[in-house]
PDB file of N, CA and C in Angstrom:
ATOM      1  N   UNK A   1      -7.504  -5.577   4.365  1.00  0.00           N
ATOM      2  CA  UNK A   1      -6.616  -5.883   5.450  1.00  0.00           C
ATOM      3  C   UNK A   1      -5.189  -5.889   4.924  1.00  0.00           C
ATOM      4  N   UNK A   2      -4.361  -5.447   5.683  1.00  0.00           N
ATOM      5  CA  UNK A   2      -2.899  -5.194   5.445  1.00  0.00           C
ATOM      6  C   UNK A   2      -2.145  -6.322   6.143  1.00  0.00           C
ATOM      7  N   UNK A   3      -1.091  -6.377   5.513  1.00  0.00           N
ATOM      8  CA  UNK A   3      -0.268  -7.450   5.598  1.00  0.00           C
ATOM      9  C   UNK A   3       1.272  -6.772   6.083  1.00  0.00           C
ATOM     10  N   UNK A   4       2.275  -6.710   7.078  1.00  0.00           N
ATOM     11  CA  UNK A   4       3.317  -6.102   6.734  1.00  0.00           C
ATOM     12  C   UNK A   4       4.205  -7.051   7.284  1.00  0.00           C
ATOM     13  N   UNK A   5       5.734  -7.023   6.469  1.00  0.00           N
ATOM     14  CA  UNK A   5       6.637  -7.753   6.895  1.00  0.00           C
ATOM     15  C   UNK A   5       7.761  -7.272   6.670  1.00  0.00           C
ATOM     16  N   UNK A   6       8.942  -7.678   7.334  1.00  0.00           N
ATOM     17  CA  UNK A   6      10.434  -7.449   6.858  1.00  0.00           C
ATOM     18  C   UNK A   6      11.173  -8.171   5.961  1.00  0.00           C
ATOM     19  N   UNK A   7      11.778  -7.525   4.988  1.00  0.00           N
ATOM     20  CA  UNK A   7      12.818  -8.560   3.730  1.00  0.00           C
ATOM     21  C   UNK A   7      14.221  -8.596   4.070  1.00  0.00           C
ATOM     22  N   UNK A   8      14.115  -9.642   3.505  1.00  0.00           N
ATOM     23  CA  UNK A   8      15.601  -9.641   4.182  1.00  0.00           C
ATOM     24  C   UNK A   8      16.385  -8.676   3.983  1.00  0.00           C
ATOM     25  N   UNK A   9      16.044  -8.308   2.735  1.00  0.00           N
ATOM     26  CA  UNK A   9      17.136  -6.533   2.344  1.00  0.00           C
ATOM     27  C   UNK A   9      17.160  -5.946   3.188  1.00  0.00           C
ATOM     28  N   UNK A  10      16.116  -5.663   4.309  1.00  0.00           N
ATOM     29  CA  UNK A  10      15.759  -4.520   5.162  1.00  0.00           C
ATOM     30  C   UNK A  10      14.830  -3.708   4.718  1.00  0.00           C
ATOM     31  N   UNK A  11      14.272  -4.077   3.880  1.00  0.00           N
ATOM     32  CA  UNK A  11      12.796  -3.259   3.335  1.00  0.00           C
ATOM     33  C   UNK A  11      12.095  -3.895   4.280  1.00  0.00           C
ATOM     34  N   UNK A  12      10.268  -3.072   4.024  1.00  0.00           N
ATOM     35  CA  UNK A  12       8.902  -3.381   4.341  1.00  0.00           C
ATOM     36  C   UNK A  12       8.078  -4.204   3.083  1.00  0.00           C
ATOM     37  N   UNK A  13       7.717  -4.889   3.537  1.00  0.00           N
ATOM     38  CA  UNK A  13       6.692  -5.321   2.350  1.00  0.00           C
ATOM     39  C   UNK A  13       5.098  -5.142   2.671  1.00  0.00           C
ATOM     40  N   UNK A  14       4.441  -4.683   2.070  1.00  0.00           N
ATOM     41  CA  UNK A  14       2.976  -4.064   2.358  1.00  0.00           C
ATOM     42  C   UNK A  14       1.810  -5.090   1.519  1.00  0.00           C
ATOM     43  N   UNK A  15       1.249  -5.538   1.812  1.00  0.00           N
ATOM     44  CA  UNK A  15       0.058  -6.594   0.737  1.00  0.00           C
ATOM     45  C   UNK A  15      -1.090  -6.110   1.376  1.00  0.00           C
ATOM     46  N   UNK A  16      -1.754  -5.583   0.456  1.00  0.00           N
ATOM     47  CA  UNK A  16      -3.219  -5.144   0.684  1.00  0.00           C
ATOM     48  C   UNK A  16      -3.951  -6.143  -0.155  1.00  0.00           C
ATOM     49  N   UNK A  17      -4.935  -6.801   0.905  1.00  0.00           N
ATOM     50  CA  UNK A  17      -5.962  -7.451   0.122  1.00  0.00           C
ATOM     51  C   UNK A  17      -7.295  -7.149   0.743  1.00  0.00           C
ATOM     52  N   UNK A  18      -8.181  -6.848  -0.032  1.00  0.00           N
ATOM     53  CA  UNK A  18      -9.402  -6.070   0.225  1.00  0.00           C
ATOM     54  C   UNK A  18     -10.828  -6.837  -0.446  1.00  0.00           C
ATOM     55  N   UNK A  19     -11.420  -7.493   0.448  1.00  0.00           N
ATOM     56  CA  UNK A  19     -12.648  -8.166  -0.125  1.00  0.00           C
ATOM     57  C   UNK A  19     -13.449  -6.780  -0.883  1.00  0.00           C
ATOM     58  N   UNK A  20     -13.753  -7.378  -2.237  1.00  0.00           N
ATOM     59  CA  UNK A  20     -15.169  -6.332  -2.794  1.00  0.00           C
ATOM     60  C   UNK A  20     -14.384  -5.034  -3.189  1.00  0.00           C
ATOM     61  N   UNK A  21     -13.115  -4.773  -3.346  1.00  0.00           N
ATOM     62  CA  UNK A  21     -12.680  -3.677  -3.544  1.00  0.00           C
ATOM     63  C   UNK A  21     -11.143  -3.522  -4.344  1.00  0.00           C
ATOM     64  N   UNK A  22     -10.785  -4.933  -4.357  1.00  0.00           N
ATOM     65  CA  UNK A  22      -9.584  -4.883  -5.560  1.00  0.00           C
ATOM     66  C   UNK A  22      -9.184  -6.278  -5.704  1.00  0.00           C
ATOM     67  N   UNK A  23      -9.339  -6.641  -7.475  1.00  0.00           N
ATOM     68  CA  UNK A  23      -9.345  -7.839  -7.754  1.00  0.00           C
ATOM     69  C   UNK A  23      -8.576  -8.821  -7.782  1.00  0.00           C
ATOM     70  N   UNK A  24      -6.954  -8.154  -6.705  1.00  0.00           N
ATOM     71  CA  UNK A  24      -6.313  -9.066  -6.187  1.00  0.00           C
ATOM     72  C   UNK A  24      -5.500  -8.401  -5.389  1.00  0.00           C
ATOM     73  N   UNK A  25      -4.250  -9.553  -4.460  1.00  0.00           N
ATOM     74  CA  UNK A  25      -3.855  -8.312  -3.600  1.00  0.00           C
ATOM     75  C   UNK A  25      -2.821  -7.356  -3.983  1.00  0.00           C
ATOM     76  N   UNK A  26      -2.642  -6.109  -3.390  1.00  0.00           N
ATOM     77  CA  UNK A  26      -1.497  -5.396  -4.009  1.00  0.00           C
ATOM     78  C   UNK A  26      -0.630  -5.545  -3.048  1.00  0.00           C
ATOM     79  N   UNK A  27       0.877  -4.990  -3.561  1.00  0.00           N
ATOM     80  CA  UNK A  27       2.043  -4.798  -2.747  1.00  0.00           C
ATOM     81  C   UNK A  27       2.410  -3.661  -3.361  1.00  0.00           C
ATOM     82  N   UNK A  28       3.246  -3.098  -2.342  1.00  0.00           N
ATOM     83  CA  UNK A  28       3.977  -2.480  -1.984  1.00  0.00           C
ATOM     84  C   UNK A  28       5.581  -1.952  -1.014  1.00  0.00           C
ATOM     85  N   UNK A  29       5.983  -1.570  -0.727  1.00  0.00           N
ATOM     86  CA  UNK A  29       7.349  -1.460  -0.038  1.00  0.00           C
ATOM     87  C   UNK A  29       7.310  -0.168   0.437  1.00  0.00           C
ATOM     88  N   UNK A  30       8.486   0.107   1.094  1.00  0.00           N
ATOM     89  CA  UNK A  30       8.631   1.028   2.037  1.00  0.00           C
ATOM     90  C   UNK A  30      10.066   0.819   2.984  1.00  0.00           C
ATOM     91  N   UNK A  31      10.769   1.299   3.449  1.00  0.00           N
ATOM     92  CA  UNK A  31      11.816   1.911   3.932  1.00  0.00           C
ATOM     93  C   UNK A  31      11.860   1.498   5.420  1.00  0.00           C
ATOM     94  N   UNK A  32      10.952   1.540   5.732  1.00  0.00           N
ATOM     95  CA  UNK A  32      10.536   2.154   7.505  1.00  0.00           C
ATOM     96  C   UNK A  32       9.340   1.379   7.659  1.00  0.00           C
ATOM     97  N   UNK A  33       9.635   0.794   9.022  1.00  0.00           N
ATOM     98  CA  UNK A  33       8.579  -0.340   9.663  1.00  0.00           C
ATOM     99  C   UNK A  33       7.104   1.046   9.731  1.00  0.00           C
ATOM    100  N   UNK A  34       7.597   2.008  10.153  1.00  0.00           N
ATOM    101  CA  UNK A  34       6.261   3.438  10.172  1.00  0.00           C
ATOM    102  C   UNK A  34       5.796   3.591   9.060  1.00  0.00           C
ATOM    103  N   UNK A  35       6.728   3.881   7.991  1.00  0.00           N
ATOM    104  CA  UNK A  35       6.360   4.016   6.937  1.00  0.00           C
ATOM    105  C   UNK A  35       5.362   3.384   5.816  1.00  0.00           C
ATOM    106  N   UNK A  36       5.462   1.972   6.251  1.00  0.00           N
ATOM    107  CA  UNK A  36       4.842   0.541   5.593  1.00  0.00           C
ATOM    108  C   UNK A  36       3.092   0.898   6.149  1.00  0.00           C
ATOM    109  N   UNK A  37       3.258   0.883   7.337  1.00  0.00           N
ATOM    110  CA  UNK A  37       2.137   1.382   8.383  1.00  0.00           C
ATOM    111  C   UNK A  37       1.276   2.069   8.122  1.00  0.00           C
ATOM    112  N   UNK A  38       2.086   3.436   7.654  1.00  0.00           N
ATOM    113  CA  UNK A  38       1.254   4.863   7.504  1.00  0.00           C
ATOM    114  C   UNK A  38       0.213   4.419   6.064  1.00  0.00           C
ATOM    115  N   UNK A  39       1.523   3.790   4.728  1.00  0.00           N
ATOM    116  CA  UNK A  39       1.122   3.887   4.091  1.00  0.00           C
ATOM    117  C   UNK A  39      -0.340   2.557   3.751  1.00  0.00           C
ATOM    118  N   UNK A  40      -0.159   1.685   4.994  1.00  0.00           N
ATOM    119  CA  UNK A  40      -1.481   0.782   4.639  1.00  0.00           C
ATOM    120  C   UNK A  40      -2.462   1.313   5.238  1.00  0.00           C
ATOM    121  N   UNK A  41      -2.677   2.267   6.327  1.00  0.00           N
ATOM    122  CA  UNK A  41      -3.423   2.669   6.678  1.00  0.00           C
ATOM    123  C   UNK A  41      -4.145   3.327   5.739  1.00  0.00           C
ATOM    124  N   UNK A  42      -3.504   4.174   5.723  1.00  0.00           N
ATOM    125  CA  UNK A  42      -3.704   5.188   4.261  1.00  0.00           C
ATOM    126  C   UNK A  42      -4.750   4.846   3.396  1.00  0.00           C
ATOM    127  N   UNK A  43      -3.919   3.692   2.505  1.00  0.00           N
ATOM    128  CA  UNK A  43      -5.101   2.903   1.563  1.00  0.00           C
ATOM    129  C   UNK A  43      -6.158   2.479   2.112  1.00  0.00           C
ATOM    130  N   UNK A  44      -5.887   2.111   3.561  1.00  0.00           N
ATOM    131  CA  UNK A  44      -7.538   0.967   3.776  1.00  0.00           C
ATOM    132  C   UNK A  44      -8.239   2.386   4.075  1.00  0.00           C
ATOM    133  N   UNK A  45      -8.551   3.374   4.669  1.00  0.00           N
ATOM    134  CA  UNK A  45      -9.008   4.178   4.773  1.00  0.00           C
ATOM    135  C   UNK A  45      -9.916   4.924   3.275  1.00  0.00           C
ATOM    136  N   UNK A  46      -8.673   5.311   2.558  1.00  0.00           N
ATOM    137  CA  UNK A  46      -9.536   5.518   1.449  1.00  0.00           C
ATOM    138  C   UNK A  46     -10.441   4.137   0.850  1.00  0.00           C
ATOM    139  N   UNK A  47     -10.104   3.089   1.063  1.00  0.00           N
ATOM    140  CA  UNK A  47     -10.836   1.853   0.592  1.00  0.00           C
ATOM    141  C   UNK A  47     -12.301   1.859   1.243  1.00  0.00           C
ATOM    142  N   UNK A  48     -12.220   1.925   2.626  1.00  0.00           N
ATOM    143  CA  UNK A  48     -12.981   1.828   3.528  1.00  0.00           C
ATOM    144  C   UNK A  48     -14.184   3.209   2.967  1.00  0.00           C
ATOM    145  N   UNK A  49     -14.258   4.411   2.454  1.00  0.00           N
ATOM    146  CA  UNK A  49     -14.827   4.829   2.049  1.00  0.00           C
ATOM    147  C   UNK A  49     -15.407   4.883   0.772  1.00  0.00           C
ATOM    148  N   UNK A  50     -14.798   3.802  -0.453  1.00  0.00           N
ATOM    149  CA  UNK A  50     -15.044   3.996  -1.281  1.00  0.00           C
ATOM    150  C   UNK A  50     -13.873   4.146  -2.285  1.00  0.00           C
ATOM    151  N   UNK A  51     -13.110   4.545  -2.330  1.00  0.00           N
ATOM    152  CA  UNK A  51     -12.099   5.797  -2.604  1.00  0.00           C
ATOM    153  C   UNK A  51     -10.979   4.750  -3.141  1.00  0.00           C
ATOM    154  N   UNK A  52     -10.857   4.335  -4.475  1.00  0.00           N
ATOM    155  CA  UNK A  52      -9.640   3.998  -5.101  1.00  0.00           C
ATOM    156  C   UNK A  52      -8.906   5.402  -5.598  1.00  0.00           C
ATOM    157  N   UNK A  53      -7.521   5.621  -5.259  1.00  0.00           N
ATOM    158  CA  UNK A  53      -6.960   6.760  -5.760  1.00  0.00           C
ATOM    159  C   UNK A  53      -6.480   6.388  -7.214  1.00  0.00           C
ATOM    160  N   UNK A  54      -6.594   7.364  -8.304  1.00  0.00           N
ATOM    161  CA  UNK A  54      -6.349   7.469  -9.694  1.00  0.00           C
ATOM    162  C   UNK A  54      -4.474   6.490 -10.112  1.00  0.00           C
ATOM    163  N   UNK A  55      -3.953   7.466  -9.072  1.00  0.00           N
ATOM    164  CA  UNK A  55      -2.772   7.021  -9.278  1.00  0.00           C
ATOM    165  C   UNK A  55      -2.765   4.821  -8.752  1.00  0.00           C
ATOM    166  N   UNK A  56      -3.351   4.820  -7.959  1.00  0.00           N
ATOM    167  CA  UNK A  56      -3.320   3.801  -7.044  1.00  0.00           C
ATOM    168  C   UNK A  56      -4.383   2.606  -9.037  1.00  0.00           C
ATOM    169  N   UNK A  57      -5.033   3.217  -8.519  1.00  0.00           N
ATOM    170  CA  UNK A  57      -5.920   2.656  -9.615  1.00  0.00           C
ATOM    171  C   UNK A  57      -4.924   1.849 -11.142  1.00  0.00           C
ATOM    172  N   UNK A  58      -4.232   3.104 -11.538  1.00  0.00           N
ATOM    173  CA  UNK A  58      -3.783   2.816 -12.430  1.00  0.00           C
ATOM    174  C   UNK A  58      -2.040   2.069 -12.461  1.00  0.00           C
ATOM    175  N   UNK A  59      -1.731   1.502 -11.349  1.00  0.00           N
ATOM    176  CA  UNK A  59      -0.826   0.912 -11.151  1.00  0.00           C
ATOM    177  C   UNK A  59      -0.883  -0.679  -9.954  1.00  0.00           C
ATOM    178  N   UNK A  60      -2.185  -1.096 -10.394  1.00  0.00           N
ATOM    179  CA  UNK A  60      -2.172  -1.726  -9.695  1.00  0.00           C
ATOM    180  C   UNK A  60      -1.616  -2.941 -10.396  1.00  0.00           C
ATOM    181  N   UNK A  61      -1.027  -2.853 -11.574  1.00  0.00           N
ATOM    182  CA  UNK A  61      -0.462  -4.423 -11.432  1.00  0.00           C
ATOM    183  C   UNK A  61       1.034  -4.269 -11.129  1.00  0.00           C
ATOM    184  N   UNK A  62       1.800  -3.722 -10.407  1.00  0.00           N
ATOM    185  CA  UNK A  62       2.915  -3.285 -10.520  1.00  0.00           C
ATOM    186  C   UNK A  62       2.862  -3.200  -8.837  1.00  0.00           C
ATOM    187  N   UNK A  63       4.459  -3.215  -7.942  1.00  0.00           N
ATOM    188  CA  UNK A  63       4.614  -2.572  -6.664  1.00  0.00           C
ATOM    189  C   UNK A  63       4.735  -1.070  -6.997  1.00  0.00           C
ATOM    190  N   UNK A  64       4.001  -0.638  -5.644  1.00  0.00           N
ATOM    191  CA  UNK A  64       4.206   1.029  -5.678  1.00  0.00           C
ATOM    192  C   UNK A  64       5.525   1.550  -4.542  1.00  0.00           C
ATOM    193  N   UNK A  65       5.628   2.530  -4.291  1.00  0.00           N
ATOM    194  CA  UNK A  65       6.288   3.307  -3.282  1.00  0.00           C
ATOM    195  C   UNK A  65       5.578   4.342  -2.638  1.00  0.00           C
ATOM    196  N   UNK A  66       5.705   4.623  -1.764  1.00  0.00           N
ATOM    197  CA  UNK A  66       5.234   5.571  -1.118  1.00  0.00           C
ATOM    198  C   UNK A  66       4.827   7.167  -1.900  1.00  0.00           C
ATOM    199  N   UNK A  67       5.972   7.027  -2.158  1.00  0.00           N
ATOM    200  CA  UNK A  67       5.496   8.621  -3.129  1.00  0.00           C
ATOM    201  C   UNK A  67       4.486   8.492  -4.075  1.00  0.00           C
ATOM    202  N   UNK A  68       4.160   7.026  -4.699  1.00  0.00           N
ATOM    203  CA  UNK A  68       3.265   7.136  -5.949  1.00  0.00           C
ATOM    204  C   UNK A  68       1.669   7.346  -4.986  1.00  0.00           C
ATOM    205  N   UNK A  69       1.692   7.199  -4.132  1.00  0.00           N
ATOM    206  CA  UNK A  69       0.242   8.033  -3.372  1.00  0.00           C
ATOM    207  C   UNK A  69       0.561   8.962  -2.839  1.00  0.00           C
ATOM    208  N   UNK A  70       1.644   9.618  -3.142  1.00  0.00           N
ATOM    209  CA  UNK A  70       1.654  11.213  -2.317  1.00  0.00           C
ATOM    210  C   UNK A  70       1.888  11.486  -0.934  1.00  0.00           C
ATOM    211  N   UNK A  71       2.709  10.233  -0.544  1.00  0.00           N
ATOM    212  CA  UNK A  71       2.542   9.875   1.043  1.00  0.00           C
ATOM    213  C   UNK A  71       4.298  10.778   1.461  1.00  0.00           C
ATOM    214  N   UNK A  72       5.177  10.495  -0.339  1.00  0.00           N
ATOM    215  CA  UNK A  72       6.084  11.124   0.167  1.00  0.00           C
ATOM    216  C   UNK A  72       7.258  10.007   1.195  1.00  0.00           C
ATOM    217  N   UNK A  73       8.406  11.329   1.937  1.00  0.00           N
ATOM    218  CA  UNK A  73       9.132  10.604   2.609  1.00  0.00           C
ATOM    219  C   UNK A  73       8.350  10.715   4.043  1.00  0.00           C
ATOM    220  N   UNK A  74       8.255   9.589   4.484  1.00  0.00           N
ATOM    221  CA  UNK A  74       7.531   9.449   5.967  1.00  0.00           C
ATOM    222  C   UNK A  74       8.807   9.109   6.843  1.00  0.00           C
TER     223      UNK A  74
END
């Protein structure tokens, strides 16, 4: 389940926390209230099948950006 909010900067903040599928929650950011969106969808989807992405995998103790899953500028 995704979490999204506004910072005061004017960023997105994204927290994915996922029972049975990642051993704590992640964050992320994003630009654009859509953007935050696309990109939690995104993850729970691949989650929802199974599907940790390599890149995703290997940065999970860290915030990501959009581009580090290939999502790009949305």
């Amino acid at each position: 389940m995704a979490t999204i909010r506004k910072r005061a900067s004017g960023s997105w903040e994204i927290i994915i926390q996922y029972k049975g599928g990642l051993p704590k929650p992640h964050y992320a950011s994003a630009d654009t209230e859509e953007a935050a969106r696309v990109y939690a969808l995104g993850v729970e989807r691949l989650l929802d099948q199974g599907i940790l992405p390599l890149n995703y995998r290997n940065l999970l103790q860290r915030p990501l950006n959009l581009s580090t899953l290939g999502l790009g500028n949305i």
